[in-house]
Every structure is written in structure tokens, then in C-alpha cells.
PDB file of N, CA and C in Angstrom:
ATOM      1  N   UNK A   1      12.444 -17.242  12.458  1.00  0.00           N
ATOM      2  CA  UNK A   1      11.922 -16.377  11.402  1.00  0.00           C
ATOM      3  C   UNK A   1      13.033 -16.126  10.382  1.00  0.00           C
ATOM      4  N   UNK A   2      13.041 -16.223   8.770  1.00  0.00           N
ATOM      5  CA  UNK A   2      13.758 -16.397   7.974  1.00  0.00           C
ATOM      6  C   UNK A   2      13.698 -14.676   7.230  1.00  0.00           C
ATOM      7  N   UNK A   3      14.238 -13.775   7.861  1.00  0.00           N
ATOM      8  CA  UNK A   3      13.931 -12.644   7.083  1.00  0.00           C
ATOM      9  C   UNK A   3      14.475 -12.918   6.098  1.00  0.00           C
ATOM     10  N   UNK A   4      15.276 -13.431   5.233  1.00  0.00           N
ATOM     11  CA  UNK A   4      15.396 -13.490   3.750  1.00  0.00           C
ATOM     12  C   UNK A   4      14.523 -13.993   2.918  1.00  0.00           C
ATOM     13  N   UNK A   5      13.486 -14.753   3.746  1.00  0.00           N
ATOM     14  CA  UNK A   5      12.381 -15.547   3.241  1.00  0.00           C
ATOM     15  C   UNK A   5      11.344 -14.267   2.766  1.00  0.00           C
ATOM     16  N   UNK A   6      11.383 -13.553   4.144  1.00  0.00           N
ATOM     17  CA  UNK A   6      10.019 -12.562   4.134  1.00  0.00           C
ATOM     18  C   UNK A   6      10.315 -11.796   2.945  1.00  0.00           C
ATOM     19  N   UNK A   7      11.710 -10.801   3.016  1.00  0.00           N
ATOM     20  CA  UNK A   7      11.623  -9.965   2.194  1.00  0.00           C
ATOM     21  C   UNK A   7      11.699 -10.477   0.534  1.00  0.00           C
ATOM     22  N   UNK A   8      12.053 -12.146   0.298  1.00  0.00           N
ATOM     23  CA  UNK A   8      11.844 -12.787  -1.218  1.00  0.00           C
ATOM     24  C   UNK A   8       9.901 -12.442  -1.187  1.00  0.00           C
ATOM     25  N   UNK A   9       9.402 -12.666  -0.787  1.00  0.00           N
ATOM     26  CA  UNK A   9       7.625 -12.852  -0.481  1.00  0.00           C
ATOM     27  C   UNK A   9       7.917 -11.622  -0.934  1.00  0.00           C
ATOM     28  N   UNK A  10       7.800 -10.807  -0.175  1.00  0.00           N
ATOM     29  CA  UNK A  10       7.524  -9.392   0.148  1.00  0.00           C
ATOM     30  C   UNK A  10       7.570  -8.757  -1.269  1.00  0.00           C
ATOM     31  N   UNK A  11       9.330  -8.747  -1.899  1.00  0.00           N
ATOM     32  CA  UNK A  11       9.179  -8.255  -3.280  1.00  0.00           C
ATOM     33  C   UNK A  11       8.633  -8.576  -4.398  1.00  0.00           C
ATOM     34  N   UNK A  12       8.392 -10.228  -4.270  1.00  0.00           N
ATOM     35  CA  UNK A  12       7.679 -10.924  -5.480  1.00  0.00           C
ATOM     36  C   UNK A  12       5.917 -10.445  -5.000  1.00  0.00           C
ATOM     37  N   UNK A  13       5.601 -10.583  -3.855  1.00  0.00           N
ATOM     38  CA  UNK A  13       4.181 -10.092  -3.947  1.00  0.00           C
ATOM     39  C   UNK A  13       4.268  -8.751  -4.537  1.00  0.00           C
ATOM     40  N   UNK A  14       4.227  -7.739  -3.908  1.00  0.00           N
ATOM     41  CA  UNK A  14       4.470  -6.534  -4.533  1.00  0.00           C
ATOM     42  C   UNK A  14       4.770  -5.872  -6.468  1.00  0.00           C
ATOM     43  N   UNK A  15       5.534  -6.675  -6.802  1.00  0.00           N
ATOM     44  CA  UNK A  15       5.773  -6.877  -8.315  1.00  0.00           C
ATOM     45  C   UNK A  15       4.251  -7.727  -8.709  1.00  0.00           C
ATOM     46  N   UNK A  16       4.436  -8.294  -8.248  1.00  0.00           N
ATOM     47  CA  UNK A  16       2.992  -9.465  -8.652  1.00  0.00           C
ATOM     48  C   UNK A  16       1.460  -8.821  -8.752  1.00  0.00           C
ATOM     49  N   UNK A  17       1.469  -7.879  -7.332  1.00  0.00           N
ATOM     50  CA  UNK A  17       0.168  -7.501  -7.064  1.00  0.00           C
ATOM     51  C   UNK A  17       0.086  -6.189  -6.724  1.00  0.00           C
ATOM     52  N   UNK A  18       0.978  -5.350  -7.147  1.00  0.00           N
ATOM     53  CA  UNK A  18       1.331  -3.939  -6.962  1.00  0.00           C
ATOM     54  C   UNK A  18       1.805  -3.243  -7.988  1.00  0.00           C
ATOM     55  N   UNK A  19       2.049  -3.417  -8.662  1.00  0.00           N
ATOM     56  CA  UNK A  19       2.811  -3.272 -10.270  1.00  0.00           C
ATOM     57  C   UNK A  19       2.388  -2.645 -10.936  1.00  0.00           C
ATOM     58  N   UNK A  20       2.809  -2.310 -11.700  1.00  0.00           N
ATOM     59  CA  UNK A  20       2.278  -1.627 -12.815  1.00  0.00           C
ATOM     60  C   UNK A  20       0.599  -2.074 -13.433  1.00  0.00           C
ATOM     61  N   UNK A  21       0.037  -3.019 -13.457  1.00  0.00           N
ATOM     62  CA  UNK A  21      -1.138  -3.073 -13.556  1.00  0.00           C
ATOM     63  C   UNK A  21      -1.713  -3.876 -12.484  1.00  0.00           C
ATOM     64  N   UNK A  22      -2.515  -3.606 -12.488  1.00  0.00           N
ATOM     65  CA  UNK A  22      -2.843  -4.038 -10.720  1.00  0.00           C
ATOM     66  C   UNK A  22      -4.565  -4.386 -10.839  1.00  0.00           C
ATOM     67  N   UNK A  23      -5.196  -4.902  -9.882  1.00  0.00           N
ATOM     68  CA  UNK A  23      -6.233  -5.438  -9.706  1.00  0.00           C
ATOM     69  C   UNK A  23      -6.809  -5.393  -8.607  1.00  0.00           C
ATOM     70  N   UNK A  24      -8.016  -4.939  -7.760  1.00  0.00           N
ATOM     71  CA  UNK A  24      -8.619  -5.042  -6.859  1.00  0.00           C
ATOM     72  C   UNK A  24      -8.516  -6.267  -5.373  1.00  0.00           C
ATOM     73  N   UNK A  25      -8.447  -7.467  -6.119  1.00  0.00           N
ATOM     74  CA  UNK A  25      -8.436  -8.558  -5.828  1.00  0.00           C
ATOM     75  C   UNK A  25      -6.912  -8.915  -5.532  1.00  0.00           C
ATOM     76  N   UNK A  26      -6.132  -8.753  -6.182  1.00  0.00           N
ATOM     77  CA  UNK A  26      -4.742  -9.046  -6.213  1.00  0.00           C
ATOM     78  C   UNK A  26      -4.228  -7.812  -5.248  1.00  0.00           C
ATOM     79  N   UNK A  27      -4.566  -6.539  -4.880  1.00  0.00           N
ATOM     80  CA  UNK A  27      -4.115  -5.676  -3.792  1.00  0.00           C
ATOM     81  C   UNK A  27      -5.154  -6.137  -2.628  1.00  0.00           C
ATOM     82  N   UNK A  28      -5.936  -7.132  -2.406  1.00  0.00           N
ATOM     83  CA  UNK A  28      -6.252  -6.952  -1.408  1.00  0.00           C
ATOM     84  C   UNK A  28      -5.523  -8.227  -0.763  1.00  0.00           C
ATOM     85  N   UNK A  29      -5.103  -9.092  -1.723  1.00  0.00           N
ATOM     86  CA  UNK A  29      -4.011 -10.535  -1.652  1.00  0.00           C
ATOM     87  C   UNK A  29      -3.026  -9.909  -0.568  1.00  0.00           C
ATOM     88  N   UNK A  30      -2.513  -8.677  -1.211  1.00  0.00           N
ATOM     89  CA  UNK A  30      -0.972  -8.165  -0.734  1.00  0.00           C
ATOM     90  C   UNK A  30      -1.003  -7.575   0.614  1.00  0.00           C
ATOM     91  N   UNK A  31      -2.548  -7.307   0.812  1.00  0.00           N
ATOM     92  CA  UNK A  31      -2.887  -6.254   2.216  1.00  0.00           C
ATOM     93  C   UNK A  31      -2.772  -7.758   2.449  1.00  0.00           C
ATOM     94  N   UNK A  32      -3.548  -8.563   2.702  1.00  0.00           N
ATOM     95  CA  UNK A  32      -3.821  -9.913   3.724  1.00  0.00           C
ATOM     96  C   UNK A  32      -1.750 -10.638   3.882  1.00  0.00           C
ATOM     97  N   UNK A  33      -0.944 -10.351   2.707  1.00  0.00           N
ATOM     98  CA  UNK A  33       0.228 -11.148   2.972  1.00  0.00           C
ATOM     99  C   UNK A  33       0.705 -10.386   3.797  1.00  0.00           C
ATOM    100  N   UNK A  34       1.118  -8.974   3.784  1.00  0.00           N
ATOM    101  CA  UNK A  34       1.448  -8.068   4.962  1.00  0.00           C
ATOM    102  C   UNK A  34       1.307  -7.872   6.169  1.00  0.00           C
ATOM    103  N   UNK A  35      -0.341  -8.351   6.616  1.00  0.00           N
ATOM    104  CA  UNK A  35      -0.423  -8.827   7.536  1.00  0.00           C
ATOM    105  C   UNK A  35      -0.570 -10.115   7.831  1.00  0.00           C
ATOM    106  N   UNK A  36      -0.166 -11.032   7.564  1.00  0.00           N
ATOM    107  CA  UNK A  36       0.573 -12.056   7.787  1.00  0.00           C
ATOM    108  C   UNK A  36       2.295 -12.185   7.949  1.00  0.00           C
ATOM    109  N   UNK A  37       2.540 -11.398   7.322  1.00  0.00           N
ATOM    110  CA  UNK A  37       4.165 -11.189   7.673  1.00  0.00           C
ATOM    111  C   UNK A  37       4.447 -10.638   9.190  1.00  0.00           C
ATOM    112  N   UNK A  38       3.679  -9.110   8.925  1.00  0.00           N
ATOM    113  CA  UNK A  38       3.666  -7.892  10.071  1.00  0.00           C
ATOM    114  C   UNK A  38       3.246  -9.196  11.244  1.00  0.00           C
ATOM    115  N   UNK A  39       1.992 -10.513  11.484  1.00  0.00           N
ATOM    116  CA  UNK A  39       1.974 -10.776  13.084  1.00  0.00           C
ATOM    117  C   UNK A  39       3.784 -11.285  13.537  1.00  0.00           C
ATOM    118  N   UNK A  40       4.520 -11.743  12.387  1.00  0.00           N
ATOM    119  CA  UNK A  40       5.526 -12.101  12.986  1.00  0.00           C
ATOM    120  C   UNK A  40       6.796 -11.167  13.359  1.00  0.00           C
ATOM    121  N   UNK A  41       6.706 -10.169  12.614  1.00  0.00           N
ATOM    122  CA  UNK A  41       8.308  -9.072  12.633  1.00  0.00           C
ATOM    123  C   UNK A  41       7.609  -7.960  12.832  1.00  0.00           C
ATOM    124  N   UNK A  42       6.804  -7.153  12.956  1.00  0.00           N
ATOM    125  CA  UNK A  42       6.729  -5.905  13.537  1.00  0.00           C
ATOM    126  C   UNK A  42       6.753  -5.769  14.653  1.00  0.00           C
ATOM    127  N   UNK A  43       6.134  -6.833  15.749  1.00  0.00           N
ATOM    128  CA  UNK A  43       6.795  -6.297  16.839  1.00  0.00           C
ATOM    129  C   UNK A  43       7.384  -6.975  17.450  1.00  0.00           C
ATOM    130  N   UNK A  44       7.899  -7.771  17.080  1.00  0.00           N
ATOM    131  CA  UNK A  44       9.653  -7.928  17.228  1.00  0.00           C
ATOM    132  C   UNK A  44      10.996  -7.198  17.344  1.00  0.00           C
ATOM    133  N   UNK A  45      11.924  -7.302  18.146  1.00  0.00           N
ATOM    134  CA  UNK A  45      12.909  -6.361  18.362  1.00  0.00           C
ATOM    135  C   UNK A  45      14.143  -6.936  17.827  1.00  0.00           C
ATOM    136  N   UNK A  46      14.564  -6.127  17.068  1.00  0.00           N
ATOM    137  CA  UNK A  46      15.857  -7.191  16.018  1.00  0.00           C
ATOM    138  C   UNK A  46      16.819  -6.705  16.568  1.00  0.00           C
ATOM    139  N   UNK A  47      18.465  -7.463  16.324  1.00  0.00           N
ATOM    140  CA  UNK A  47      19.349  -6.544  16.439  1.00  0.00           C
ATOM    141  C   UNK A  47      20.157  -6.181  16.030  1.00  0.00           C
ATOM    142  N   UNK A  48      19.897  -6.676  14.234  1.00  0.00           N
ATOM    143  CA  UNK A  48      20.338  -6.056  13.076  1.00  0.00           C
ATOM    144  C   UNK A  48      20.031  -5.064  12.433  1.00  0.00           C
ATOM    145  N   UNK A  49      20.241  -4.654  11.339  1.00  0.00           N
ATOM    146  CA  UNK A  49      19.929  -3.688  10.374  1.00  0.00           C
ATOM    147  C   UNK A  49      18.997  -4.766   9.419  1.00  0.00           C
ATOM    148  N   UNK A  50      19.115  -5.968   8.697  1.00  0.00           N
ATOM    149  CA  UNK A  50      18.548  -6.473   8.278  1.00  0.00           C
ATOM    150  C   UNK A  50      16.801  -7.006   8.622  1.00  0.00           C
ATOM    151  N   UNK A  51      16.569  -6.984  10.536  1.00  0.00           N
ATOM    152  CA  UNK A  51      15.244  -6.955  10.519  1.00  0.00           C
ATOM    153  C   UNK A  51      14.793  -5.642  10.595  1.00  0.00           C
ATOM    154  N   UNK A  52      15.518  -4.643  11.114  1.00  0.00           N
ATOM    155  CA  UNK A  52      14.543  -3.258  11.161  1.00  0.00           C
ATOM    156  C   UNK A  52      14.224  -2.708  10.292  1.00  0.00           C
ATOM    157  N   UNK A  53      15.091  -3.242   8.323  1.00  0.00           N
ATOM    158  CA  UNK A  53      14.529  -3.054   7.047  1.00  0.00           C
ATOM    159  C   UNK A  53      13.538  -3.902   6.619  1.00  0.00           C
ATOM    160  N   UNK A  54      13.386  -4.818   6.852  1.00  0.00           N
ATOM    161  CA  UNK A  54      12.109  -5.524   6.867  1.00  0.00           C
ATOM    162  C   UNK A  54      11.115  -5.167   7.184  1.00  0.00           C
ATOM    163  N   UNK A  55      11.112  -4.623   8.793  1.00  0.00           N
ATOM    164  CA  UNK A  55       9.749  -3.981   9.278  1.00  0.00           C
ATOM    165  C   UNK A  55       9.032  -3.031   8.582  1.00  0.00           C
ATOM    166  N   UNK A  56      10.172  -1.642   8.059  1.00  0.00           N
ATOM    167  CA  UNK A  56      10.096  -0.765   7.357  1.00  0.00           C
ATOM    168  C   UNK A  56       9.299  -1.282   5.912  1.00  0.00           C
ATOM    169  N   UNK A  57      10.058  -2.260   5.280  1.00  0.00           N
ATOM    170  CA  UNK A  57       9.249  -2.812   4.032  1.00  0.00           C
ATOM    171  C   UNK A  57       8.091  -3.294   4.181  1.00  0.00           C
ATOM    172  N   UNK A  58       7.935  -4.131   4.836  1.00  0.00           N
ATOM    173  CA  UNK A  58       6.407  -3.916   5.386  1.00  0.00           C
ATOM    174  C   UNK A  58       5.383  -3.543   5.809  1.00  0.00           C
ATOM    175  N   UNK A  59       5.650  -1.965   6.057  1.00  0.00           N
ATOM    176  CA  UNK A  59       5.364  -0.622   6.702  1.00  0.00           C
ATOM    177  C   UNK A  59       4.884  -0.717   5.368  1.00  0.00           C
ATOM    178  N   UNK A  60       5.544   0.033   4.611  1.00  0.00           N
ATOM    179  CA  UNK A  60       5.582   0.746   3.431  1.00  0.00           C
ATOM    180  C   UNK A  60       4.605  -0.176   2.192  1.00  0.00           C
ATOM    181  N   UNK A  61       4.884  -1.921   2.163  1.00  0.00           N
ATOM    182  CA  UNK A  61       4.387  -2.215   1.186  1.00  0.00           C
ATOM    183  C   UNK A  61       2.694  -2.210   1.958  1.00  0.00           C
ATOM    184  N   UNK A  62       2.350  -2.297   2.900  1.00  0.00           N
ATOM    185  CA  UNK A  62       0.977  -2.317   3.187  1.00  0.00           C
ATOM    186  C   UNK A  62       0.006  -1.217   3.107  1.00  0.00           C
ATOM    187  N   UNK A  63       1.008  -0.027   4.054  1.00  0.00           N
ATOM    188  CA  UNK A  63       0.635   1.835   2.948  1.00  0.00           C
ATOM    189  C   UNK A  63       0.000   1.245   0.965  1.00  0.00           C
ATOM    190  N   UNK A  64       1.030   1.015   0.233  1.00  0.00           N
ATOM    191  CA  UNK A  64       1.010   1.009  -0.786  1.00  0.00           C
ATOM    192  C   UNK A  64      -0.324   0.564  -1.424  1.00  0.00           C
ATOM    193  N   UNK A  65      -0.097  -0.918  -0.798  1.00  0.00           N
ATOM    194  CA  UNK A  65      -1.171  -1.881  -1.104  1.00  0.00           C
ATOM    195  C   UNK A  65      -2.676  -0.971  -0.603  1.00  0.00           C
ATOM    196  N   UNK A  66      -2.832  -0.936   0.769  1.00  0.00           N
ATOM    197  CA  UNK A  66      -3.971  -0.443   0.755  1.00  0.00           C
ATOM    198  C   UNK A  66      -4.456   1.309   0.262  1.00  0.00           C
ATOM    199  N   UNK A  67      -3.348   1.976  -0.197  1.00  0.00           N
ATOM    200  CA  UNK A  67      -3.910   3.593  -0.410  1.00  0.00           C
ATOM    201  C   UNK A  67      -4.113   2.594  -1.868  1.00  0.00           C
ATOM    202  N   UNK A  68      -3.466   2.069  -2.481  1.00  0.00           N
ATOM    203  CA  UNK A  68      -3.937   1.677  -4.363  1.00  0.00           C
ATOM    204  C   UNK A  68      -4.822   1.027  -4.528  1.00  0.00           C
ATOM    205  N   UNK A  69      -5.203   0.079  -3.277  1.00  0.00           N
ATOM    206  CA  UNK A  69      -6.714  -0.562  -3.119  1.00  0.00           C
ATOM    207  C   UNK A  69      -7.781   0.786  -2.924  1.00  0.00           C
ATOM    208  N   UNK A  70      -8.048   1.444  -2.499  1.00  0.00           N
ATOM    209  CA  UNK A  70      -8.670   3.001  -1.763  1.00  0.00           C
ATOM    210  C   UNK A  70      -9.106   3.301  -3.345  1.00  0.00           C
ATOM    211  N   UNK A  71      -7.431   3.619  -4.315  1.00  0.00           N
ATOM    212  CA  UNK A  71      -7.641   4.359  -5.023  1.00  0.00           C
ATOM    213  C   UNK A  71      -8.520   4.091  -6.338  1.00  0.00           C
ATOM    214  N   UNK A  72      -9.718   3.759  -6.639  1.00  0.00           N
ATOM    215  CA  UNK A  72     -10.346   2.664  -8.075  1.00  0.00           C
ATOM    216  C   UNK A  72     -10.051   3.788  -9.282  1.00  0.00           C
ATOM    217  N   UNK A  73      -9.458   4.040  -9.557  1.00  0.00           N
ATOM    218  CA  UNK A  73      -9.225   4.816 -10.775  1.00  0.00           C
ATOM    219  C   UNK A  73      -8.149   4.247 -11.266  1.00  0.00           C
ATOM    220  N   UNK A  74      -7.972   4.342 -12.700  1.00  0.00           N
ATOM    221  CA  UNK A  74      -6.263   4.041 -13.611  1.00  0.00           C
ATOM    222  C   UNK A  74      -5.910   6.190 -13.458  1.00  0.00           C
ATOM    223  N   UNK A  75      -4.646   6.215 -13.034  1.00  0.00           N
ATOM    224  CA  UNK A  75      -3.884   7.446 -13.091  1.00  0.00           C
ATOM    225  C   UNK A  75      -1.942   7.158 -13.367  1.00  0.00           C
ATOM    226  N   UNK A  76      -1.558   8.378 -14.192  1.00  0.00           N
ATOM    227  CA  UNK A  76      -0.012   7.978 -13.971  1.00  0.00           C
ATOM    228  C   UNK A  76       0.291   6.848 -14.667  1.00  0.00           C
ATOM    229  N   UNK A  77       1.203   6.083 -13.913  1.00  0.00           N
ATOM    230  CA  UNK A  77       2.030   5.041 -14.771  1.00  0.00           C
ATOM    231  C   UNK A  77       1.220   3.523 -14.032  1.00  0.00           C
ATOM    232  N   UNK A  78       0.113   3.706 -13.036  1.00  0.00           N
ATOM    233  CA  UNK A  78      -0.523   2.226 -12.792  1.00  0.00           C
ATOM    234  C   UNK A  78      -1.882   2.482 -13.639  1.00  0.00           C
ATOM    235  N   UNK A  79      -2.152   1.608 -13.825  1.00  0.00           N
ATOM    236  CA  UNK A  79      -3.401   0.565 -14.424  1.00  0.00           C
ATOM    237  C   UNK A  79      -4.277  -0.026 -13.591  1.00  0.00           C
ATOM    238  N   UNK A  80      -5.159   0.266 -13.580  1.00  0.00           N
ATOM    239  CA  UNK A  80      -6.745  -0.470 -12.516  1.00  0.00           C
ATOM    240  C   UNK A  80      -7.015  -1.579 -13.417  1.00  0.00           C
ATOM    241  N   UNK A  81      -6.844  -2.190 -13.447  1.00  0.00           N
ATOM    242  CA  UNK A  81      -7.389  -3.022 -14.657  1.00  0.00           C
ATOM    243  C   UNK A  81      -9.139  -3.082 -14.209  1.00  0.00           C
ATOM    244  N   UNK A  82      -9.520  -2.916 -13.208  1.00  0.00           N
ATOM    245  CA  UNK A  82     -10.798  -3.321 -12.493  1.00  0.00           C
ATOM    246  C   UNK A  82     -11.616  -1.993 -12.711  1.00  0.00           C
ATOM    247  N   UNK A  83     -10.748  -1.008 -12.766  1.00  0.00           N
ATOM    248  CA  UNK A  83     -11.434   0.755 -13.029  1.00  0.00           C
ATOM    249  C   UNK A  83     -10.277   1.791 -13.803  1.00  0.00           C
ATOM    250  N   UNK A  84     -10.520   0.942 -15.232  1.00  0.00           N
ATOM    251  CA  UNK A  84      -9.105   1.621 -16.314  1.00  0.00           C
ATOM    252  C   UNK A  84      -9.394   3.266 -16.505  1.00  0.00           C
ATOM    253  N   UNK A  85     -10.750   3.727 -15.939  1.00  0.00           N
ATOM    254  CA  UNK A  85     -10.953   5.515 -16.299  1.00  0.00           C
ATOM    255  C   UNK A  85     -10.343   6.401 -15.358  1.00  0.00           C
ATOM    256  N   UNK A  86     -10.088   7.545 -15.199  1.00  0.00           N
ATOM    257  CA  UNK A  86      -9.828   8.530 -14.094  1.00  0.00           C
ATOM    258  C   UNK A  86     -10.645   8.752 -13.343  1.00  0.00           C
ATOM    259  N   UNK A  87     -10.774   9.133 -12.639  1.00  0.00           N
ATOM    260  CA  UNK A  87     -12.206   9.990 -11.872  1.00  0.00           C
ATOM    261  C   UNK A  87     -11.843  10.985 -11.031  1.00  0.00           C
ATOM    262  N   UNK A  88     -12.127  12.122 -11.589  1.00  0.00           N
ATOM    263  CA  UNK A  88     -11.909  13.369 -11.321  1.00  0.00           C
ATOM    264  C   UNK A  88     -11.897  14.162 -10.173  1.00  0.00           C
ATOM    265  N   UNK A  89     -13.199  12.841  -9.106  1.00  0.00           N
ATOM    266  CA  UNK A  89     -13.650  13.185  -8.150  1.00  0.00           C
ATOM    267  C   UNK A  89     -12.214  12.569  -7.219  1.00  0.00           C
ATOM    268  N   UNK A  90     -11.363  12.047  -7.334  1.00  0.00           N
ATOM    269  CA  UNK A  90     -10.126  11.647  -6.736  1.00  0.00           C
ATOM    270  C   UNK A  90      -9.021  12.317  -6.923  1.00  0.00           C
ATOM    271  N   UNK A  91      -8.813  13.383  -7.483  1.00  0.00           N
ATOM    272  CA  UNK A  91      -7.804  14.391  -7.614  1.00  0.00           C
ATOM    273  C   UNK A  91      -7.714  15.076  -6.252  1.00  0.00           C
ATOM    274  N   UNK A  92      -7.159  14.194  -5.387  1.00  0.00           N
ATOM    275  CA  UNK A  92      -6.945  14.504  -4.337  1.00  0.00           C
ATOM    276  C   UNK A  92      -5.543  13.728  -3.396  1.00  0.00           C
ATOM    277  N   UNK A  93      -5.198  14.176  -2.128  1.00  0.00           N
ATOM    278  CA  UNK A  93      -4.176  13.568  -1.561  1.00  0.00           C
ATOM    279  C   UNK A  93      -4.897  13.140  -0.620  1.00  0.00           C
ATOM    280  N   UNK A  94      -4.184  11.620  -0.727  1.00  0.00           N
ATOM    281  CA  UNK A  94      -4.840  10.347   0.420  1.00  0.00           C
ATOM    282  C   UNK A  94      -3.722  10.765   1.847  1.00  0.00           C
ATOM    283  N   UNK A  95      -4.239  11.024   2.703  1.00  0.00           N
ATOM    284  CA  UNK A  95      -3.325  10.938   3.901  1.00  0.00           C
ATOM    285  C   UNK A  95      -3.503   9.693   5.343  1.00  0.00           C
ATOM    286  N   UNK A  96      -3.187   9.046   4.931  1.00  0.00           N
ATOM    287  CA  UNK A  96      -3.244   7.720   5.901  1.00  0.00           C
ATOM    288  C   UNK A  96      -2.862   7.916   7.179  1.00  0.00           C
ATOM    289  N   UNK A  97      -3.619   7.514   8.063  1.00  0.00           N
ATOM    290  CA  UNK A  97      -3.386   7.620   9.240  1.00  0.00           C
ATOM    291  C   UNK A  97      -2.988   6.074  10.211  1.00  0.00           C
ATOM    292  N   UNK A  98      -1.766   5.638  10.891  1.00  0.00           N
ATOM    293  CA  UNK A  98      -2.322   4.878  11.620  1.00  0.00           C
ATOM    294  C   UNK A  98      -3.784   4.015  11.942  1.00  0.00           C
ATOM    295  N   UNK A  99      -4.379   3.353  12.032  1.00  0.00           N
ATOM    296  CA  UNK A  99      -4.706   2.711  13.108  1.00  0.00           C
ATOM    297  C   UNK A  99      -6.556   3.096  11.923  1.00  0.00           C
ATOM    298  N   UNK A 100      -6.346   3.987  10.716  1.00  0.00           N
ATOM    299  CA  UNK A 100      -7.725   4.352  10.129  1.00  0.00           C
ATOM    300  C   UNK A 100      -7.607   3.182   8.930  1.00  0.00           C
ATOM    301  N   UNK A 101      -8.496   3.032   9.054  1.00  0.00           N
ATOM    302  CA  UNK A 101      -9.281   2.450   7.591  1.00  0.00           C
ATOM    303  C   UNK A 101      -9.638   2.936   6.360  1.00  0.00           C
ATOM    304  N   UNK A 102      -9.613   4.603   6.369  1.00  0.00           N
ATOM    305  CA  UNK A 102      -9.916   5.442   5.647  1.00  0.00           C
ATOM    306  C   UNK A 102      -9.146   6.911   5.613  1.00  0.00           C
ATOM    307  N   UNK A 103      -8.596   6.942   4.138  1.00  0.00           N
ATOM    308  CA  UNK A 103      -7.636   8.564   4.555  1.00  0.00           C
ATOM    309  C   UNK A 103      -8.286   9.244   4.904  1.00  0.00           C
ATOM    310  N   UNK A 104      -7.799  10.819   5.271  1.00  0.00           N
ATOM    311  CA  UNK A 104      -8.266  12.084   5.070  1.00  0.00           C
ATOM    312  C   UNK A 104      -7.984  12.823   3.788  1.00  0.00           C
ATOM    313  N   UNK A 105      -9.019  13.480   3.273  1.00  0.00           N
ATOM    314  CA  UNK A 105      -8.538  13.688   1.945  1.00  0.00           C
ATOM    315  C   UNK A 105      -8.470  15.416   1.640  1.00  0.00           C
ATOM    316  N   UNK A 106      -7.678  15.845   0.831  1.00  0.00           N
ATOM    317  CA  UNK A 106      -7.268  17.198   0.370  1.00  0.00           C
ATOM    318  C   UNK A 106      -6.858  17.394  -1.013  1.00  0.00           C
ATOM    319  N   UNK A 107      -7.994  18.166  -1.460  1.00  0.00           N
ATOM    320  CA  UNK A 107      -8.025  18.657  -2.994  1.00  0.00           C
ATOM    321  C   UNK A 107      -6.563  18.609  -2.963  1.00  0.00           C
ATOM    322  N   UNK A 108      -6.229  18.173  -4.118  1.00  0.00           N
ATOM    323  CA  UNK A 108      -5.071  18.563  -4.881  1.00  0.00           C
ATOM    324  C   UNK A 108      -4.763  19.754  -5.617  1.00  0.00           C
ATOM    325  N   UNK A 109      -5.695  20.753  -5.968  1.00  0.00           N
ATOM    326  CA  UNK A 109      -5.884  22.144  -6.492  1.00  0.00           C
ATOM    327  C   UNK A 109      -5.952  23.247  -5.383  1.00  0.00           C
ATOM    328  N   UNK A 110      -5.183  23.706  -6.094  1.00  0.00           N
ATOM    329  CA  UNK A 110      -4.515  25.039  -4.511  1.00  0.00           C
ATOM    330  C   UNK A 110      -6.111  26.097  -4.486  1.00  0.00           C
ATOM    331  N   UNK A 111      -6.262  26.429  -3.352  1.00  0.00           N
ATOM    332  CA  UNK A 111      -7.119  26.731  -2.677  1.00  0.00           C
ATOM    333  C   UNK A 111      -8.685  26.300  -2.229  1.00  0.00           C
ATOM    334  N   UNK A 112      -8.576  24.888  -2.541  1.00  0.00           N
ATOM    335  CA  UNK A 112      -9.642  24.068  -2.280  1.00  0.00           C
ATOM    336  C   UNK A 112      -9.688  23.751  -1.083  1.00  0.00           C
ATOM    337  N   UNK A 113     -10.389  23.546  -0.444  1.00  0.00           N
ATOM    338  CA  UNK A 113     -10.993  22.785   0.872  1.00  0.00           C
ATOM    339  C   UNK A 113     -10.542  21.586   1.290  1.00  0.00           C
ATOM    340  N   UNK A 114     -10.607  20.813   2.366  1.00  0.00           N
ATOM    341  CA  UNK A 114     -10.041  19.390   2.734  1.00  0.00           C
ATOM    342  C   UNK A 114     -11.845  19.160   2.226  1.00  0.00           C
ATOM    343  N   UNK A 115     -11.671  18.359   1.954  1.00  0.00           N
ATOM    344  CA  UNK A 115     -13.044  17.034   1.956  1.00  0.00           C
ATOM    345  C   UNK A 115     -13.248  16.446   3.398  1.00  0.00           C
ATOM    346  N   UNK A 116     -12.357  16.212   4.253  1.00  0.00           N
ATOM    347  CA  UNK A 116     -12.776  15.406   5.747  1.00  0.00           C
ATOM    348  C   UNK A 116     -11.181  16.261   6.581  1.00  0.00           C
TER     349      UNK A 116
END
């Protein structure tokens, strides 16, 4: 396994399909490369510092990929290109869980309710 390989992939996908304008189709590219990376190095036991940052990056870019896939709205500094409006009804915090397919969600406006 070439971790210098993974983490070149890793950052060029991410820039590519995570970026500043982004696309439906192209974050769901980045969920499928992640897990394709993740069957080989997550559970794997390294005994560097160089694979246990890898794992971590791959942790993190698949979070990314799939809460910005979740999210179909343009907000902030990304671009939906697929859903360029806000939607109001998403002013909320995505909380990802392990092992879910779907966050739990919590108004973002102080004294609102969780939604789930």
C-alpha cells in the first residue's frame, strides 16, 4: 500500500469534488473513492505517524463528502451548483453519527427544538 499514493488521490479528489463549488454527482464520486481507499488503510495497523494521518484524512474527507452531499443548498463560501438557493428549512446542525446514514439534526436558533 503506497500511502503517498492515497493521500496524492485523497487531496486532488477533495479539491476536485469538494471545493468550493461542488456538485451532487462529483460528492458522491468522493464518498465512493473513500471508500475505496478506507477497504485498504482503516483497518490496518501502521507503525508510523504517516499511516495513522491517512486514516484520519480519510475519516474526515468522507464526514465532509457525505454531510455536503446531505446538505442540497448553496450556503457560506460553497456552491451547490445542483441547488445554488438556501433553504431555510436547513438552518440547522448536521450531527453524524457512526455507522448512520442520516444526521441528527438541531435548529441552529437558540431555543428551538432538535428535529430528530
Amino acid at each position: 500500500l503506497d500511502l503517498v499514493d492515497v493521500r496524492s488521490s485523497l487531496r486532488s479528489g477533495m479539491w476536485r469534488n469538494v471545493g468550493i463549488e461542488r456538485h451532487g454527482t462529483k460528492l458522491k464520486d468522493m464518498r465512493d473513492m473513500c471508500d475505496f481507499w478506507a477497504r485498504y488503510t482503516v483497518s490496518s495497523i501502521f507503525d508510523d505517524v504517516m499511516g495513522w494521518e491517512t486514516q484520519n484524512m480519510l475519516t474526515i474527507a468522507a464526514l465532509m463528502s457525505r454531510a455536503a452531499e446531505w446538505r442540497r443548498e448553496t450556503r457560506g463560501g460553497q456552491c451547490r451548483v445542483d441547488f445554488p438557493d438556501m433553504d431555510e428549512s436547513l438552518e440547522v446542525h448536521a450531527l453524524w453519527k457512526a455507522g448512520s446514514d442520516q444526521p441528527t439534526l438541531r435548529w441552529v436558533k437558540a431555543g428551538a427544538e432538535a428535529l430528530a
